[in-house]
Protein backbone atom coordinates (compact mmCIF):
# COMPACT_ATOMS: atom_id res chain seq x y z
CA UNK A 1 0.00 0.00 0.00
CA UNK A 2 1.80 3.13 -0.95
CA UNK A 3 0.08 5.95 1.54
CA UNK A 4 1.69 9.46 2.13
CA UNK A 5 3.23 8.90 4.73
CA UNK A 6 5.53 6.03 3.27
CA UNK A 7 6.25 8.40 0.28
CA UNK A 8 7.64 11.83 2.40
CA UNK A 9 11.19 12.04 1.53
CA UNK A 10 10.98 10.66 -2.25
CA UNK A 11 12.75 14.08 -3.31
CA UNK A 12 15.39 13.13 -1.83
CA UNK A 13 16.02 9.63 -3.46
CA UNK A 14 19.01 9.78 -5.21
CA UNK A 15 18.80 10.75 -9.67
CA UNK A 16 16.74 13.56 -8.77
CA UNK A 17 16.35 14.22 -12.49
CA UNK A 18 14.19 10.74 -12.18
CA UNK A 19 12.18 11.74 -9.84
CA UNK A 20 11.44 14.88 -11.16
CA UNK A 21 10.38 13.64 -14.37
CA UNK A 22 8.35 10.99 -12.80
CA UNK A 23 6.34 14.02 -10.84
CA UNK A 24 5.63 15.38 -14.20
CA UNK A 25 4.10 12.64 -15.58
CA UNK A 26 1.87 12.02 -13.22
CA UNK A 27 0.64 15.79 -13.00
CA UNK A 28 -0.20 15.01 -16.84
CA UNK A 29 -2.99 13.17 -16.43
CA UNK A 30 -4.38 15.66 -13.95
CA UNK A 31 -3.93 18.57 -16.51
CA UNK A 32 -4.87 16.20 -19.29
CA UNK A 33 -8.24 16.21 -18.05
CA UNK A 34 -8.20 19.15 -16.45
CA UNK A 35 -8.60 18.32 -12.90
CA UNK A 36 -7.18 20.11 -10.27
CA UNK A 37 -3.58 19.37 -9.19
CA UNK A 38 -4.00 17.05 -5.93
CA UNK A 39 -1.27 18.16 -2.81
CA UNK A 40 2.45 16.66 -3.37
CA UNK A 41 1.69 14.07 -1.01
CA UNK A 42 -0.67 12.77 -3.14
CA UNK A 43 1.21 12.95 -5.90
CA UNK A 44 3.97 11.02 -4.52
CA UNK A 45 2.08 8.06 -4.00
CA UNK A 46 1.62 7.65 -7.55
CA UNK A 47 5.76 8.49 -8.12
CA UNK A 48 6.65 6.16 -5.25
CA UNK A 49 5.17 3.43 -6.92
CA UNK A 50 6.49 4.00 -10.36
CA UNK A 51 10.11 4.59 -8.62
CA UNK A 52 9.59 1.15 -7.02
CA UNK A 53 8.64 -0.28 -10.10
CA UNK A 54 11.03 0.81 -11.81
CA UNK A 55 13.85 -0.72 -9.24
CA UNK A 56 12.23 -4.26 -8.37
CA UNK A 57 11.95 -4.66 -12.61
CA UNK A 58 15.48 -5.01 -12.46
CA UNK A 59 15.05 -8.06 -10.83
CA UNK A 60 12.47 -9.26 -12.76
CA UNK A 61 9.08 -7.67 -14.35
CA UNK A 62 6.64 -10.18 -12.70
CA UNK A 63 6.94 -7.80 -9.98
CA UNK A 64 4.58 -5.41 -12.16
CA UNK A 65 1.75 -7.66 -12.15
CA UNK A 66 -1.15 -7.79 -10.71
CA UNK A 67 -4.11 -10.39 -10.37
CA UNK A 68 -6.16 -11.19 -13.61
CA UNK A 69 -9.14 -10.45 -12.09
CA UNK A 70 -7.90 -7.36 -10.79
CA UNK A 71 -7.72 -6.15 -13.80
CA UNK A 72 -10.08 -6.98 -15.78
CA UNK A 73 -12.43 -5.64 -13.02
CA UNK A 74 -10.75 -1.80 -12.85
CA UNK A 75 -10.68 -1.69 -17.14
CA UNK A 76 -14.42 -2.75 -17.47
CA UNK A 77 -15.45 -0.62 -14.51
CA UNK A 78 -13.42 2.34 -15.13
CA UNK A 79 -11.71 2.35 -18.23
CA UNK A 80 -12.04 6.06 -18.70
CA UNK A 81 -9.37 6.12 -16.07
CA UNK A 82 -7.22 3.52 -17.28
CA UNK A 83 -6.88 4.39 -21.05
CA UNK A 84 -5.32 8.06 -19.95
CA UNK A 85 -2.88 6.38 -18.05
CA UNK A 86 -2.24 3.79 -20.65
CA UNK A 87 -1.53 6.28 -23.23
CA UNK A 88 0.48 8.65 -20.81
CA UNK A 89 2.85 5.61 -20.02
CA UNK A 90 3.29 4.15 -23.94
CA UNK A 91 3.78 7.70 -25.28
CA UNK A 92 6.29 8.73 -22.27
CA UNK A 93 9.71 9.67 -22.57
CA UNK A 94 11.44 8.72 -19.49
CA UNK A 95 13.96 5.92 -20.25
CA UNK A 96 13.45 3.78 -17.10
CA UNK A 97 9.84 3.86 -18.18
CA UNK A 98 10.70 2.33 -21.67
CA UNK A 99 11.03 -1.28 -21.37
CA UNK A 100 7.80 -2.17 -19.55
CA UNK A 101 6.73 -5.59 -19.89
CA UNK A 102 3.23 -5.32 -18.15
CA UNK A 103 1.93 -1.61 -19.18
CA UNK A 104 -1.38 -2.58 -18.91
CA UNK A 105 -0.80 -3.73 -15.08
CA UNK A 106 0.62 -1.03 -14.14
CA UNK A 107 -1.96 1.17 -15.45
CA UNK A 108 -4.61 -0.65 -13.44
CA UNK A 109 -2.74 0.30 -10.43
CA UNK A 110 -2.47 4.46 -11.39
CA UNK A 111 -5.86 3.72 -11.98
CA UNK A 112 -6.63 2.60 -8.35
CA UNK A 113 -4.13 5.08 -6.55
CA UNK A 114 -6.35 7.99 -8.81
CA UNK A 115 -9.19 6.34 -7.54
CA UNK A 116 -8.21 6.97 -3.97
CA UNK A 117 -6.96 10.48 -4.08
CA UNK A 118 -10.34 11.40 -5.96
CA UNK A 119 -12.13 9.97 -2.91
CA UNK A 120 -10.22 11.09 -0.90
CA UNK A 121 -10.75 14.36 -1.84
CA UNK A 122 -13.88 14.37 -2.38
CA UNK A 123 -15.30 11.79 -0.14
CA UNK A 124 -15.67 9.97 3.46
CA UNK A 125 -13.76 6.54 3.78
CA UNK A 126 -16.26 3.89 3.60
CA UNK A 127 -16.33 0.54 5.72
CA UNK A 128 -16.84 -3.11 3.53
CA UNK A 129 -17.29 -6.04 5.81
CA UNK A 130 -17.13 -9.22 4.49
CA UNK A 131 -18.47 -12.16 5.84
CA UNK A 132 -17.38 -16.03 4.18
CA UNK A 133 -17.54 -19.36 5.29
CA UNK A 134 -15.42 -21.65 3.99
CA UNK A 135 -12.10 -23.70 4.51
CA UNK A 136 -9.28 -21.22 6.53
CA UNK A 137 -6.94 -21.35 3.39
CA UNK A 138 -9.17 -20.28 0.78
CA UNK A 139 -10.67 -17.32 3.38
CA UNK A 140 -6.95 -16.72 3.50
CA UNK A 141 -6.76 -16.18 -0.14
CA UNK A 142 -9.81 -14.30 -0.34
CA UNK A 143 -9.14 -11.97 2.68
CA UNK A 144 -5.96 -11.16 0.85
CA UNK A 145 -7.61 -10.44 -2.73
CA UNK A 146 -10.48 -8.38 -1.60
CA UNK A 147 -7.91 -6.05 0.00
CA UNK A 148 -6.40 -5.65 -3.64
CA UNK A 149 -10.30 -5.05 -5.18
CA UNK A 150 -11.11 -2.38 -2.75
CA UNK A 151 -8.48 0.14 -2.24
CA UNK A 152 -6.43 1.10 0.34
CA UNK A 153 -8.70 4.09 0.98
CA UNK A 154 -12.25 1.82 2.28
CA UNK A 155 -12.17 -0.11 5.89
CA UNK A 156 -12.15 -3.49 5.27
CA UNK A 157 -13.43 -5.85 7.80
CA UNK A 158 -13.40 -9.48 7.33
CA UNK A 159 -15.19 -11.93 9.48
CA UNK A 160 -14.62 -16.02 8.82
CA UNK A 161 -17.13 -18.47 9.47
CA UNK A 162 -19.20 -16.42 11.91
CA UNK A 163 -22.91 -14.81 11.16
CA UNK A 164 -23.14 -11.15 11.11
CA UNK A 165 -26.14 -9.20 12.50
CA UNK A 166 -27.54 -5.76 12.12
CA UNK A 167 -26.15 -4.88 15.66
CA UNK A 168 -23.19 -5.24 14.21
CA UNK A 169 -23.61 -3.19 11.57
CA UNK A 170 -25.08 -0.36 13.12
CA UNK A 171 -21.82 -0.68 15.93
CA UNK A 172 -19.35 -0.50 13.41
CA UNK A 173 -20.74 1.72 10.63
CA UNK A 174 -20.82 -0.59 8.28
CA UNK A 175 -21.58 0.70 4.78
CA UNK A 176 -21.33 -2.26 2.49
CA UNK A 177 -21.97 -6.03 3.41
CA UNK A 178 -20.78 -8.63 1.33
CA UNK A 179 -21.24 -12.20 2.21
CA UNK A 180 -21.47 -15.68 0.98
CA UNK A 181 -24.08 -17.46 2.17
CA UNK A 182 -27.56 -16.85 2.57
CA UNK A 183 -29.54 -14.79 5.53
CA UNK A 184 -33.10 -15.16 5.37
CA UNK A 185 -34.18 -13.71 8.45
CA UNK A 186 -32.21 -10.68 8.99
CA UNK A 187 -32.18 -7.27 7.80
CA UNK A 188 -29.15 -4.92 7.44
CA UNK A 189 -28.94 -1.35 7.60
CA UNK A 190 -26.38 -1.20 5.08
CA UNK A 191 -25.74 -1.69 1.27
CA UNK A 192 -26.06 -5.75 1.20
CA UNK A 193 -24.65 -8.11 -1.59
CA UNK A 194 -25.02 -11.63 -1.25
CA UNK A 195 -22.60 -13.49 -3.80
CA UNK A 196 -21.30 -16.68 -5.13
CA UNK A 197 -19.79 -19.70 -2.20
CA UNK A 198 -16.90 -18.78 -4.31
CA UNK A 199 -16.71 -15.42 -5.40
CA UNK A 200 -16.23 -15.20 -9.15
CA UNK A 201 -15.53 -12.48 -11.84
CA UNK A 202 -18.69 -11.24 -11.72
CA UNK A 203 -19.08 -10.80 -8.47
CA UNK A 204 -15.70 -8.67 -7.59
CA UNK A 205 -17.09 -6.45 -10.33
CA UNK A 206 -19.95 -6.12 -8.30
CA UNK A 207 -17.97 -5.04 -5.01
CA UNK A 208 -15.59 -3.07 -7.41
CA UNK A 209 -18.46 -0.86 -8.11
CA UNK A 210 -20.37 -0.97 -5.13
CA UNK A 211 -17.04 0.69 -3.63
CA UNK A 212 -17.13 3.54 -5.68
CA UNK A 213 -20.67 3.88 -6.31
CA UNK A 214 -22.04 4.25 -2.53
C-alpha cells in the first residue's frame, strides 16, 4: 500500500532528475483532463510506486503484475481512467519507463491510486465487511484479494465463518456487506450483496463498483 506517509522524503532519493520527471508525468494526467492538481503528497504516492517499479523490474518484471481479475475488473469498470494512463505511459519519454513488460498492469494500479486520491478528496472513507464461510486457506486467499479489489482508501473488515447481524452493523458503521451465504431472516442497515460460495468475476465487479458507487 503506498500511503503518504511512506512516500515523504521521495525528493530526496538519489537521480533527482528521475524523480522529477516521474512528478511530471503524473501531473499530466491531472492537466490532461483538467482536474485540479492534488497536494504533493498525493502525488507522490503515484511516483513512489512508479520509482519502485522501476527498481524491483530489475530483478524481474513479474513484480509489475497484478491479479487477472484485478484487472479486468478496474478496465471494465473504469476504463475512462485507465486508457489516460495507458496512453500517458506508452507515449512517455522517461527511459526507465521504456522497457515495460506489463503496461497494462501497471496502469490498473495508477488507476486505483487515482481512484483513492479522488475519494479522498472528495469523499468519506467507507467501511466493507465481508463475511465467508469456507475452509481457513481459501478465506486466507480471499481476505488477501479483496484487500487488492477495494483500495487502500475503504475499511475493510473481514469476518470467517461467523454470522453477522444488524447490531453489528449499526456498531461498526458498516456501509457495504458482502457475504457468501444466505440470511433469510435478517435485515441490514447497510448496502447488502449476497454473492457466489466462491466469489467469481462477476461478483468482484460487483464489489468493485459498489465501492465507488455508494
Amino acid at each position: 500500500v503506498y500511503t503518504e506517509q511512506f512516500s515523504s522524503g521521495i525528493v530526496n532519493m538519489e537521480n533527482a532528475a528521475l524523480i522529477e520527471d516521474l512528478f511530471a508525468m503524473v501531473k499530466e494526467y491531472f492537466s490532461r483532463n483538467e482536474l485540479e492538481e492534488p497536494d504533493e503528497a498525493s502525488l507522490s504516492i503515484f511516483v513512489f510506486f512508479l520509482r519502485n517499479i522501476i527498481l524491483l523490474s530489475r530483478l524481474s518484471p513479474l513484480f509489475q503484475k497484478n491479479f487477472f481479475e484485478v484487472n479486468a475488473s478496474i478496465k471494465r469498470n473504469h476504463g475512462n481512467i485507465f486508457e489516460v494512463w495507458y496512453d500517458i505511459l506508452k507515449n512517455n519519454s522517461i527511459p526507465e519507463l521504456q522497457n515495460l513488460v506489463h503496461m497494462d498492469d501497471v496502469s490498473v494500479n495508477l488507476t486505483m491510486f487515482t481512484l483513492y486520491v479522488n475519494n479522498k478528496i472528495h469523499g468519506k472513507k467507507k467501511h466493507i465487511l465481508f463475511s465467508f464461510d469456507g475452509k481457513t486457506a481459501y478465506l486466507n486467499y480471499l481476505h488477501v484479494f479483496a484487500a487488492n479489489i477495494v483500495g487502500s482508501n475503504t475499511k475493510m473488515t473481514f469476518l470467517s465463518n461467523q454470522r453477522v447481524t444488524n447490531d453489528y452493523i449499526k456498531k461498526f458503521k458498516v456501509d457495504i456487506l458482502v457475504k457468501n451465504y444466505k440470511e433469510r431472516y435478517e435485515h441490514f442497515d447497510c448496502v447488502t450483496y449476497s454473492c457466489s460460495r466462491e466469489p467469481n468475476a462477476a461478483d468482484w465487479d460487483k464489489v468493485s463498483q459498489l465501492v465507488f458507487d455508494i
